[in-house]
Protein backbone atom coordinates (compact mmCIF):
# COMPACT_ATOMS: atom_id res chain seq x y z
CA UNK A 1 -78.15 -48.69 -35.95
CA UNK A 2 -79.82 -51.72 -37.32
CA UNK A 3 -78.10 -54.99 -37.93
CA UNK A 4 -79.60 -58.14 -39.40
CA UNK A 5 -77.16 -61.26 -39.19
CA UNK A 6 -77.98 -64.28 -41.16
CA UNK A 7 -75.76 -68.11 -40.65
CA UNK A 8 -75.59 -68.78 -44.39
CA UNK A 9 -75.23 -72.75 -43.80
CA UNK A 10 -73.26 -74.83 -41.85
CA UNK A 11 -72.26 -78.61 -42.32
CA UNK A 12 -69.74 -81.03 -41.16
CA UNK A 13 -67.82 -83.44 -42.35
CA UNK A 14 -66.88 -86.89 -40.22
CA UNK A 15 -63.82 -88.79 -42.09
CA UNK A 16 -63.70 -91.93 -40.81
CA UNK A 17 -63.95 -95.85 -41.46
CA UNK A 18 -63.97 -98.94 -39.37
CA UNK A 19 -61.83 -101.46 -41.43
CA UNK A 20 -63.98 -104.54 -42.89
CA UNK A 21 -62.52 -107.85 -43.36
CA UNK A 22 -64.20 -109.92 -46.10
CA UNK A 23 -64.22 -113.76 -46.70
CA UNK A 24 -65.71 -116.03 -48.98
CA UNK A 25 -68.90 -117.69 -47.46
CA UNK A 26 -72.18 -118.61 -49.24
CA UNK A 27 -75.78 -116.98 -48.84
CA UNK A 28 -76.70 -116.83 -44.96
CA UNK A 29 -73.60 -118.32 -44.12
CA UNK A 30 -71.31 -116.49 -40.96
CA UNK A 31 -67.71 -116.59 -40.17
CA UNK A 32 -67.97 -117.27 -36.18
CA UNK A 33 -71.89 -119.18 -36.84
CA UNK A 34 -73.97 -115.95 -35.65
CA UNK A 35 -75.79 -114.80 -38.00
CA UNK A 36 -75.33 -112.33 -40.47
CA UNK A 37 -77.30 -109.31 -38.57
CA UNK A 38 -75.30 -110.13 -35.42
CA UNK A 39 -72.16 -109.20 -37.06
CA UNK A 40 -71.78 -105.80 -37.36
CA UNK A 41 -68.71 -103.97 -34.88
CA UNK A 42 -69.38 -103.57 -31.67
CA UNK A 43 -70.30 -99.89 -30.54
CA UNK A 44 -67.28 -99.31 -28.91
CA UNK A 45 -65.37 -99.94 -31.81
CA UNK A 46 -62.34 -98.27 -32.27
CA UNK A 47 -63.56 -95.21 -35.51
CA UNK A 48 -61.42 -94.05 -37.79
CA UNK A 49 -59.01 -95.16 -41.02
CA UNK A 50 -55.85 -97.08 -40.22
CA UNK A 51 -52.66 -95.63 -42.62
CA UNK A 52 -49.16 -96.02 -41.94
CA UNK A 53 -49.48 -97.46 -38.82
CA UNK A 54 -52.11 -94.85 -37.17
CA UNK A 55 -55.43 -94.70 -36.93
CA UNK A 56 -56.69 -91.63 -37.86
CA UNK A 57 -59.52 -89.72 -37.42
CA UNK A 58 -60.51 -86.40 -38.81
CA UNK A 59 -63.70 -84.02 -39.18
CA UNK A 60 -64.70 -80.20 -40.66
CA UNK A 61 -67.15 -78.21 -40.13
CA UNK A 62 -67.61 -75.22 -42.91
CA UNK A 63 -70.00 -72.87 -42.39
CA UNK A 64 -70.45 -69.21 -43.63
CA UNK A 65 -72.10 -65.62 -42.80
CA UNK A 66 -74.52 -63.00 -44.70
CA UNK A 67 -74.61 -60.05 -42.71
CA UNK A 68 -76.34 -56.97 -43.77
CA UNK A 69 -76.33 -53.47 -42.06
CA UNK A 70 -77.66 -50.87 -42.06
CA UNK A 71 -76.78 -47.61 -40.20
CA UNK A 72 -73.21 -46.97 -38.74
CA UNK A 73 -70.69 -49.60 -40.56
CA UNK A 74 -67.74 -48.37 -38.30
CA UNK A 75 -70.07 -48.85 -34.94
CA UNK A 76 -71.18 -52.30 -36.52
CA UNK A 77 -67.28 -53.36 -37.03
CA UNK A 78 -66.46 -51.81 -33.31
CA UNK A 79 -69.33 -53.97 -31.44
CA UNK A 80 -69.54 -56.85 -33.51
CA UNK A 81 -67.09 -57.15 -36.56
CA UNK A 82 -68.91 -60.17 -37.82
CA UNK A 83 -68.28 -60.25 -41.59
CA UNK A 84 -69.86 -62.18 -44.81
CA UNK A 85 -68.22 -64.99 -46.61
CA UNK A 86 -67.11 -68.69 -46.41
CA UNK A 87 -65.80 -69.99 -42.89
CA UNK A 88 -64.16 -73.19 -41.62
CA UNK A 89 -65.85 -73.41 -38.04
CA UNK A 90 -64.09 -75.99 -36.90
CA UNK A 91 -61.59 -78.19 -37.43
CA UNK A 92 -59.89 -81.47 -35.87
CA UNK A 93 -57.69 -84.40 -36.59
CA UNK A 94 -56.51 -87.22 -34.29
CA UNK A 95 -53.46 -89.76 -35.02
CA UNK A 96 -52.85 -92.71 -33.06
CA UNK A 97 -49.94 -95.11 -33.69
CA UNK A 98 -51.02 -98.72 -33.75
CA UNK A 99 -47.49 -100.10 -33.29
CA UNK A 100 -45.45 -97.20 -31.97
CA UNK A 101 -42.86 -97.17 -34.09
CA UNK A 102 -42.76 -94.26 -36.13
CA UNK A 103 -42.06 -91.17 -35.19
CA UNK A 104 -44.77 -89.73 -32.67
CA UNK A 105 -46.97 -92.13 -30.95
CA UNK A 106 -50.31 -89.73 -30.88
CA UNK A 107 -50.81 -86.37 -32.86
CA UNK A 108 -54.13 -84.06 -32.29
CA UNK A 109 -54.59 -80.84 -34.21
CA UNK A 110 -57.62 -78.51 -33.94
CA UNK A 111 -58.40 -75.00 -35.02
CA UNK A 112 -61.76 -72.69 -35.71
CA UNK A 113 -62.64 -69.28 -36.97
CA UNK A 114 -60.50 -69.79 -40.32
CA UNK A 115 -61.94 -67.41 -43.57
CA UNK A 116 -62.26 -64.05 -42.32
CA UNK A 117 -63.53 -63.80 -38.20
CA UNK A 118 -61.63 -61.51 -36.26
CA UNK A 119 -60.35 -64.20 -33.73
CA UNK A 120 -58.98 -67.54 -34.68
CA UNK A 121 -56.67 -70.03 -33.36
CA UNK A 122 -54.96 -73.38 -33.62
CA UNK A 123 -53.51 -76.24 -31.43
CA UNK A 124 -51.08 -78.99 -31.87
CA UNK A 125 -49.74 -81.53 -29.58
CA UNK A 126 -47.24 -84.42 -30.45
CA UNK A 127 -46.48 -86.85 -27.87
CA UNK A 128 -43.72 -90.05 -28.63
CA UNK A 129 -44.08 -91.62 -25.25
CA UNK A 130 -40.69 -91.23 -23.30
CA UNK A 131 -38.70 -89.30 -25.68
CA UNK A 132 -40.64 -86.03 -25.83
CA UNK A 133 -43.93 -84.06 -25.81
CA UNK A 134 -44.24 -80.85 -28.13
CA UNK A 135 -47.11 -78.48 -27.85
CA UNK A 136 -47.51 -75.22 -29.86
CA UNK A 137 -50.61 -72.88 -30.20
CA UNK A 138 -51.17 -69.90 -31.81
CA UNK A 139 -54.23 -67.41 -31.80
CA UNK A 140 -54.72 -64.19 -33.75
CA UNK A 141 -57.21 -61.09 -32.69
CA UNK A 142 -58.49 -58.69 -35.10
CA UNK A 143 -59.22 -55.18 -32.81
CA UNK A 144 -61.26 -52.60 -34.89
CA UNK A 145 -62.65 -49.10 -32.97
CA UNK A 146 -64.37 -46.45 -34.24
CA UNK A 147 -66.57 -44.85 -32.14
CA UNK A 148 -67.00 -41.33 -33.27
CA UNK A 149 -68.42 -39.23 -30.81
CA UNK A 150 -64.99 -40.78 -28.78
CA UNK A 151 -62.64 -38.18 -28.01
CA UNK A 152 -64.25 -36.01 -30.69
CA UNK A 153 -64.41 -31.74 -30.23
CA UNK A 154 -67.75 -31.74 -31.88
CA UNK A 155 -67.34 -29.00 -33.42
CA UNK A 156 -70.60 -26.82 -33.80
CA UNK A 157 -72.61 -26.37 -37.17
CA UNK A 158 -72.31 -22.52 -36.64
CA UNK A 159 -68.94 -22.31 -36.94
CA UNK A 160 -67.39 -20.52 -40.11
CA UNK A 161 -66.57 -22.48 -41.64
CA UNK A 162 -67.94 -25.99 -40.80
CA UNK A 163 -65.37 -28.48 -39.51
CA UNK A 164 -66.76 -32.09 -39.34
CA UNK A 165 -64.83 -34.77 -37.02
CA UNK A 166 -66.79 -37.66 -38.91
CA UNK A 167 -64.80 -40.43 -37.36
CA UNK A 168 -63.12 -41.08 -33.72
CA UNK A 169 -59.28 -39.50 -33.54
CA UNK A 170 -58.41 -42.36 -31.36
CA UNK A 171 -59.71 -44.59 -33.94
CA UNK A 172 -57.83 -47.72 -34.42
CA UNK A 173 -57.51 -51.10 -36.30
CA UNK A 174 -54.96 -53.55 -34.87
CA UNK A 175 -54.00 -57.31 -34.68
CA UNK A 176 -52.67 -59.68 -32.23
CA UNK A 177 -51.11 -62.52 -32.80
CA UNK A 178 -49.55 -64.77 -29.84
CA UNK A 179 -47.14 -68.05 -30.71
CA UNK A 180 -46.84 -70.34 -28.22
CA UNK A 181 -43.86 -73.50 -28.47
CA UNK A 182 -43.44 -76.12 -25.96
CA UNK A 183 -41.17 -79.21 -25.92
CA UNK A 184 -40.50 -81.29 -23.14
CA UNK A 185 -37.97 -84.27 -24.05
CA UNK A 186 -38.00 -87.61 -21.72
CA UNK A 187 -40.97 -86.28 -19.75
CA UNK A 188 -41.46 -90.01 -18.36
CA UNK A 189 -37.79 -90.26 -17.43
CA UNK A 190 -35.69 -89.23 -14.00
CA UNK A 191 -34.36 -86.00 -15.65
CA UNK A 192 -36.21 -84.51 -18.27
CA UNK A 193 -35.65 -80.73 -19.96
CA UNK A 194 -38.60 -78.33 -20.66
CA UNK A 195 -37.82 -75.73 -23.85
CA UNK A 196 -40.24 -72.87 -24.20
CA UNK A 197 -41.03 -70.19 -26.52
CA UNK A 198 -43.89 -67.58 -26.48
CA UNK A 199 -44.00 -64.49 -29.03
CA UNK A 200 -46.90 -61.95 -28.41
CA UNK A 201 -46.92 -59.39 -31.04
CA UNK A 202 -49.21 -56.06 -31.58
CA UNK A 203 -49.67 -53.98 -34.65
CA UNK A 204 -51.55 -52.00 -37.05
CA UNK A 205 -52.80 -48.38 -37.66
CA UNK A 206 -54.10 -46.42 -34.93
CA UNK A 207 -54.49 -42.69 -34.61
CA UNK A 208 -54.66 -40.20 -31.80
CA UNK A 209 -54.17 -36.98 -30.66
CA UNK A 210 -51.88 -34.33 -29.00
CA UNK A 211 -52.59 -30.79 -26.81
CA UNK A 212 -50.55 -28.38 -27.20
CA UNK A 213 -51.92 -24.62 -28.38
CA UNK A 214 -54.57 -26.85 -30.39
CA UNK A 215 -55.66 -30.67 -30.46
CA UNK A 216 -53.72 -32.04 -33.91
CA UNK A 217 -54.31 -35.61 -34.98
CA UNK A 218 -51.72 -37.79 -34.91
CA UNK A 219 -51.28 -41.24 -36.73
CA UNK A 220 -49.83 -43.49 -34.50
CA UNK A 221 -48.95 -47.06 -36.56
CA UNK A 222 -48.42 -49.59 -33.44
CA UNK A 223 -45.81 -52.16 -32.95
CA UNK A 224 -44.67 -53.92 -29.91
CA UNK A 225 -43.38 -57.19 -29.61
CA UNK A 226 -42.74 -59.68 -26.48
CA UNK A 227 -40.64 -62.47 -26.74
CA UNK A 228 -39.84 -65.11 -24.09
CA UNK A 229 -38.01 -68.26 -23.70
CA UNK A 230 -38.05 -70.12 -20.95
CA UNK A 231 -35.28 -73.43 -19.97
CA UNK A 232 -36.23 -75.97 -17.23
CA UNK A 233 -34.61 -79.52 -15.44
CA UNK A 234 -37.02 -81.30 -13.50
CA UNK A 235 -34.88 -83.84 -11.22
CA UNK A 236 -37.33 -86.95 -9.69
CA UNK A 237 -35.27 -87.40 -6.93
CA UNK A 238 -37.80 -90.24 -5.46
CA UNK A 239 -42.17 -90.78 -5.70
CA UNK A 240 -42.88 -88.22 -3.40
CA UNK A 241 -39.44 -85.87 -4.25
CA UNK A 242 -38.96 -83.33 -7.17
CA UNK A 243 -36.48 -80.67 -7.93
CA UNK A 244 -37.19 -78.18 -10.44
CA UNK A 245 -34.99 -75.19 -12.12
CA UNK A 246 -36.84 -72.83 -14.38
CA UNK A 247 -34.96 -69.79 -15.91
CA UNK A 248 -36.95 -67.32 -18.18
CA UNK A 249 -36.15 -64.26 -20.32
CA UNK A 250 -38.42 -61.70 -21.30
CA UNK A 251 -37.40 -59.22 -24.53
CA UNK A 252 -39.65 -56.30 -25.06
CA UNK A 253 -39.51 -54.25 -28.25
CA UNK A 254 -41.55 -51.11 -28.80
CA UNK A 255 -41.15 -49.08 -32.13
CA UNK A 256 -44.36 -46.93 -32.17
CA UNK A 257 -44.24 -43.51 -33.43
CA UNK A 258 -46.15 -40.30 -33.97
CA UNK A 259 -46.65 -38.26 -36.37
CA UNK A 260 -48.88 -35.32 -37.70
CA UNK A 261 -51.64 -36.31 -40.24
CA UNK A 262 -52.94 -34.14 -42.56
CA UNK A 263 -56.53 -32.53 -41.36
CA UNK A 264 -57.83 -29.37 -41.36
CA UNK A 265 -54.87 -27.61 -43.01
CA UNK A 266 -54.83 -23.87 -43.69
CA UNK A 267 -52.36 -22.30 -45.88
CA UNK A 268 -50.51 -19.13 -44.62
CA UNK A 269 -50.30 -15.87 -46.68
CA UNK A 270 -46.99 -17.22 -47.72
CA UNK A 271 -48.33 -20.34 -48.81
CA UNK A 272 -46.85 -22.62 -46.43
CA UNK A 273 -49.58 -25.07 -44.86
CA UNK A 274 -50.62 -25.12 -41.43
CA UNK A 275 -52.57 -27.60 -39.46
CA UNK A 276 -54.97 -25.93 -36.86
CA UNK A 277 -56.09 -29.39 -35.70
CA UNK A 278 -59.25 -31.18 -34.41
CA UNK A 279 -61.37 -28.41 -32.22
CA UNK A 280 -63.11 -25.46 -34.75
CA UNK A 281 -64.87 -23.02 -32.38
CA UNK A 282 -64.98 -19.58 -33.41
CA UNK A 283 -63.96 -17.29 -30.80
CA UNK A 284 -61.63 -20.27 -28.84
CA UNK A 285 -60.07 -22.65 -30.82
CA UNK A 286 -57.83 -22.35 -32.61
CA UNK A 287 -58.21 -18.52 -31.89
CA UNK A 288 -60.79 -15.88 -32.44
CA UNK A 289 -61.02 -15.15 -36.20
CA UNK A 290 -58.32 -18.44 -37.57
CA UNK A 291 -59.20 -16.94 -41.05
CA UNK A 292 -58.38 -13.78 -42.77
CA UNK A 293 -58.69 -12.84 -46.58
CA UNK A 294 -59.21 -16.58 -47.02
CA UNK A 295 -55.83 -17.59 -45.46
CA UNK A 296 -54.45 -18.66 -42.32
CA UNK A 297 -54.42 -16.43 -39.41
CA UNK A 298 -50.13 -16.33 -38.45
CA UNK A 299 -51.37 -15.35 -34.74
CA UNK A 300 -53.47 -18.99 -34.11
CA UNK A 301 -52.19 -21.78 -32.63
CA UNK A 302 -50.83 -24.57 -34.87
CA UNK A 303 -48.83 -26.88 -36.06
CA UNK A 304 -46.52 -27.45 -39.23
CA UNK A 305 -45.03 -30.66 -38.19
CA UNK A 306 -45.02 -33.29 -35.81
CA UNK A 307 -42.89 -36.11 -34.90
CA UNK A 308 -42.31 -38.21 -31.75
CA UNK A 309 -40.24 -41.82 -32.04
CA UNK A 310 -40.73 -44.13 -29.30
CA UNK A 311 -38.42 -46.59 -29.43
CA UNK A 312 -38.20 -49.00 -26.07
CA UNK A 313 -36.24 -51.84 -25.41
CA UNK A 314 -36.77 -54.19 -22.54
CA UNK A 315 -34.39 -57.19 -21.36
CA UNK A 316 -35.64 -59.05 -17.96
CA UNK A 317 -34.26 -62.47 -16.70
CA UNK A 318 -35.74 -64.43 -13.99
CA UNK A 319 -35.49 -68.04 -12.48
């Protein structure tokens, strides 16, 4: 496999401005009797754009990807899974409140991998000083395999007749995405109470495979889920005393199922289908001679349906 990855461009955007207060003066003339070249802001001068009593501060970064392959696409998206197109790299924004009177007192946001990368996330945290501090986060994972020569029979070339496995029967394409949710009100105060909430869910297409008589393929569409909310008092009792209570529940919910996917089907003398699964050796598997006249052979092993539920549910307190 060869793989040639090219960073189409990448540039960033800073959006900010110091504030500028003009007065009338004549040619060479100064407002404190510096002169002019002495009066621009000091470096450590607060950046950013003041608005509704913040100041705010804000910058992008956009970017994008060429990639061209050549060889195995499927081993290419199992290793790497770096795709072409338009991208926001990066992002963040910062408010800060000047007099503390609206409704949070500071306000960051920042995120990256936005436009098409398998993994991406974001962050937010809003604090109003005494009263509460929120948090959240949330991150998503793109999971593609497809390994062929994975779990695969390889069948041989000789066999009559040829039965390719071209792709991995384990093969799977899935995505994770985890919420997190925190909120914490009078976190400067004696008591304060701590709400939590995470969510960690799994799903997407997947396929695998079962032995019994023969190997069939199975698809095998994932989908768990894992809640969990947690309720805590934290109790100052003095500067070098705290009491804390912390109770958390967990709620697991598992719905994946099985069931048989169509490959290498045979039909009977009757006409009725059969599947004789992922290993073709003559001789073995499914049996010695699996066709005759051009139709299934009634004495091999194999299947005409298959369906397994797996339903799972999962409650679990603790403190």
């Amino acid at each position: 496999m060869k793989v040639k990855e090219v960073l189409l461009f990448s540039a960033t955007a800073v959006l900010f401005v110091s504030p500028i207060r003009s007065l009338a003066q004549g040619p060479g003339q100064t407002t404190d009797g510096l002169p002019v070249s002495a009066q621009a802001p000091p470096k450590n001068a607060a950046e950013g754009i003041e608005s509704g009593g913040y100041r705010i501060q804000q910058s992008v970064e956009f970017g994008g990807r060429i990639t061209d392959t050549t060889g195995s696409v499927p081993m290419y998206d199992t290793l790497t899974n770096l795709q072409s197109g338009p991208r926001i790299l990066e992002q963040s924004l910062s408010m800060q409140s000047l007099t503390h009177e609206g409704l949070f007192d500071s306000l960051t946001a920042s995120s990256f991998g936005w436009g098409g990368d398998a993994s991406n996330a974001a962050r937010l945290r809003i604090v109003k000083y005494r009263l509460y501090n929120f948090t959240a986060s949330f991150r998503r994972d793109q999971s593609y395999f497809n390994y062929d020569l994975f779990a695969n029979p390889l069948n041989p070339p000789t066999a009559t007749p040829v039965v390719n496995v071209n792709d991995s029967p384990h093969a799977y394409y899935n995505g994770r995405r985890m919420y997190d949710f925190g909120l914490t009100l009078f976190p400067q105060r004696r008591f304060s109470v701590l709400l939590d909430y995470s969510r960690n869910r799994v799903e997407g297409p997947s396929f695998s495979s079962v032995h019994e008589g023969t190997d069939a393929l199975l698809f095998q569409p994932l989908n768990t889920t894992l809640n969990q909310y947690r309720f805590g008092l934290t109790w100052r009792i003095d500067r070098h005393t705290t009491a804390n209570f912390n109770e958390n529940l967990q709620l697991s919910k598992g719905d994946t199922s099985y069931s048989l996917t169509p490959f290498n089907s045979v039909p009977l003398p009757n006409g009725t289908p059969v599947e004789f699964g992922l290993p073709w050796f003559n001789g073995s598997s499914p049996c010695a001679v699996p066709i005759v006249a051009g139709a299934a052979n009634p004495v091999c092993n194999g299947y005409f349906a298959f369906a397994h539920n797996v339903s799972a549910r999962r409650f679990r307190p603790s403190r």
